[in-house]
Protein backbone atom coordinates (compact mmCIF):
# COMPACT_ATOMS: atom_id res chain seq x y z
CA UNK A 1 58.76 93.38 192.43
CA UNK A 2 59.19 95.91 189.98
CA UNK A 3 61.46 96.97 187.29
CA UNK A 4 61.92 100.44 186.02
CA UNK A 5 63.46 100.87 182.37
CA UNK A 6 66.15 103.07 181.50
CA UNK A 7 63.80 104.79 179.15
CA UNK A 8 61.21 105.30 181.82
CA UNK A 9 59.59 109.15 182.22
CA UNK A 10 57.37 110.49 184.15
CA UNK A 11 54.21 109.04 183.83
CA UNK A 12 55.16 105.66 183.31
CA UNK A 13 54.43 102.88 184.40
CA UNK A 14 57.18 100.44 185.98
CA UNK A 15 57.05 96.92 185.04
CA UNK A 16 56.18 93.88 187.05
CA UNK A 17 58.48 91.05 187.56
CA UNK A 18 57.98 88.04 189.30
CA UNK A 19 60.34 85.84 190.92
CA UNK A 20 60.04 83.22 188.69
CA UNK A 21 60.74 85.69 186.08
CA UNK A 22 64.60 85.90 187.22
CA UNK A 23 66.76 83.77 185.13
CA UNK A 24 69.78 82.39 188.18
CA UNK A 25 71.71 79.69 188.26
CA UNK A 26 73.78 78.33 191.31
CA UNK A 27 73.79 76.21 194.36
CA UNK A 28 71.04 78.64 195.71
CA UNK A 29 69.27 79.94 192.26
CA UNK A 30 66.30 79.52 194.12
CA UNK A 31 66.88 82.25 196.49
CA UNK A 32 67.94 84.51 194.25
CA UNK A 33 66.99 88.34 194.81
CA UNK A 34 67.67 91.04 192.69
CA UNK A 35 68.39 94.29 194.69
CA UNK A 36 67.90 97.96 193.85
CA UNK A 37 69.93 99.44 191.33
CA UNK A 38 70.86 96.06 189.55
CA UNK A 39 70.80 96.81 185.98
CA UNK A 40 69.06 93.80 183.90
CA UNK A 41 68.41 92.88 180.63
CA UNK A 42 64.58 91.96 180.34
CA UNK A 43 61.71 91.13 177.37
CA UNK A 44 58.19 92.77 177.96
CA UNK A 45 55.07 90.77 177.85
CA UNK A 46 51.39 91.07 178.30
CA UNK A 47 49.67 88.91 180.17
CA UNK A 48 46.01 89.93 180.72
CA UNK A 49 46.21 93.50 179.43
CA UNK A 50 49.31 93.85 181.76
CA UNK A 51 52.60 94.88 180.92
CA UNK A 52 55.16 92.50 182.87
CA UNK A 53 59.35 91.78 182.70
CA UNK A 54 60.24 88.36 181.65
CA UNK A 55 63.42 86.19 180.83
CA UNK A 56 64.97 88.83 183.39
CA UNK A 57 68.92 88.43 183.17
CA UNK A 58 72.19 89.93 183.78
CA UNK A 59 72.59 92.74 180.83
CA UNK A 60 75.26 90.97 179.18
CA UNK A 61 71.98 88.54 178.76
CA UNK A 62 73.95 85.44 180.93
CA UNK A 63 71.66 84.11 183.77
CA UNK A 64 72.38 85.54 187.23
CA UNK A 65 74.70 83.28 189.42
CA UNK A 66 74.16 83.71 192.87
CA UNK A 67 77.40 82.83 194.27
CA UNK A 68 79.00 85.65 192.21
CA UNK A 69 77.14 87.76 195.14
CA UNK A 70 79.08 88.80 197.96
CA UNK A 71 76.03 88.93 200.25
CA UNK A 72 72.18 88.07 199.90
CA UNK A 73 70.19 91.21 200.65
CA UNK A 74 67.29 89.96 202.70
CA UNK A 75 63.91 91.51 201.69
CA UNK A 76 60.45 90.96 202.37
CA UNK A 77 56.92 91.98 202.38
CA UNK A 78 53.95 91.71 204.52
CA UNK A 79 50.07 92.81 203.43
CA UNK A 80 47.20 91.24 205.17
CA UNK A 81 43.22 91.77 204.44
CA UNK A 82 40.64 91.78 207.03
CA UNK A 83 38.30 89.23 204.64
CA UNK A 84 34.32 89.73 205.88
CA UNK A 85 35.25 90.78 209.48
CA UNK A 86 34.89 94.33 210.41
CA UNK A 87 38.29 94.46 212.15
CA UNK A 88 42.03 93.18 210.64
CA UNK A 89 42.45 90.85 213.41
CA UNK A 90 45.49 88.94 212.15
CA UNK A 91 48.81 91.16 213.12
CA UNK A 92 52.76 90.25 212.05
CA UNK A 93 56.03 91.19 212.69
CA UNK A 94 58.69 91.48 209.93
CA UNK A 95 62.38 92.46 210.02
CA UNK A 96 62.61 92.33 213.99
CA UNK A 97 66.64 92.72 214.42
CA UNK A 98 67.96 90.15 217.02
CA UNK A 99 71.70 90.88 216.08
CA UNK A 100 73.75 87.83 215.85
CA UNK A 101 71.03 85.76 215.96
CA UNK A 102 69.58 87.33 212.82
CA UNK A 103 66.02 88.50 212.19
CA UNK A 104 62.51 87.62 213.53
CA UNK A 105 59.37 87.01 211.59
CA UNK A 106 55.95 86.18 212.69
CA UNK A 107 52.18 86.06 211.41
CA UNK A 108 49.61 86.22 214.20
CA UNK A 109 46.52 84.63 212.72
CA UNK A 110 43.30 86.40 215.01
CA UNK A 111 40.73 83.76 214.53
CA UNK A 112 40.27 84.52 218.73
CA UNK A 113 39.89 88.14 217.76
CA UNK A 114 42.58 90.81 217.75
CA UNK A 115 43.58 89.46 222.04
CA UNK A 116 45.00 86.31 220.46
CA UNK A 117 47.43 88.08 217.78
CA UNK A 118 48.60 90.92 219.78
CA UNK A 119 49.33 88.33 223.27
């Protein structure tokens, strides 16, 4: 994801953070999301002429503890590339609501052409 600093104007850039980036602790660190609008404390680094967010904490500078959450926002992200075929044949499904039973997510891979992914 990204992070946008307090000091940030127009122009700027926001900062990447990666998961592994997020300092949690917990029965379920692992899982750990940050949401929008947390506020964090973070270090920049540069990492191949890239600016980038890392030891990413709470701002009093303690690790995140995920139980101290009342619920875990759910989010996600789907991107695909159609590699040297002319066509994206690989199709997916993210977010489907299936209300108490939760949510549905599926990749489609299209190696039978786009008739296999979208059956």
């Amino acid at each position: 994801g990204f992070l946008r600093p307090m000091a940030w104007e127009e122009g700027d850039a926001d900062l990447f953070v990666h998961k592994k980036a997020v300092v949690a602790e917990g029965s379920a660190a692992a899982s750990f999301v940050l949401t929008e609008g947390d506020s964090v404390s973070f270090v920049i680094a540069e990492a191949d002429g890239k600016l980038s967010a890392t030891d990413v904490r709470r701002p009093d500078g303690w690790p995140f503890v995920l139980e101290e959450r009342e619920r875990l926002d759910l989010r996600w992200h789907a991107e695909s590339w159609r590699g040297l075929k002319d066509e994206q044949q690989d199709r997916y499904a993210c977010g489907e609501d299936l209300g108490d039973m939760g949510s549905y997510f599926g990749v489609f891979d299209g190696h039978g052409g786009i008739f296999t992914s979208e059956w």
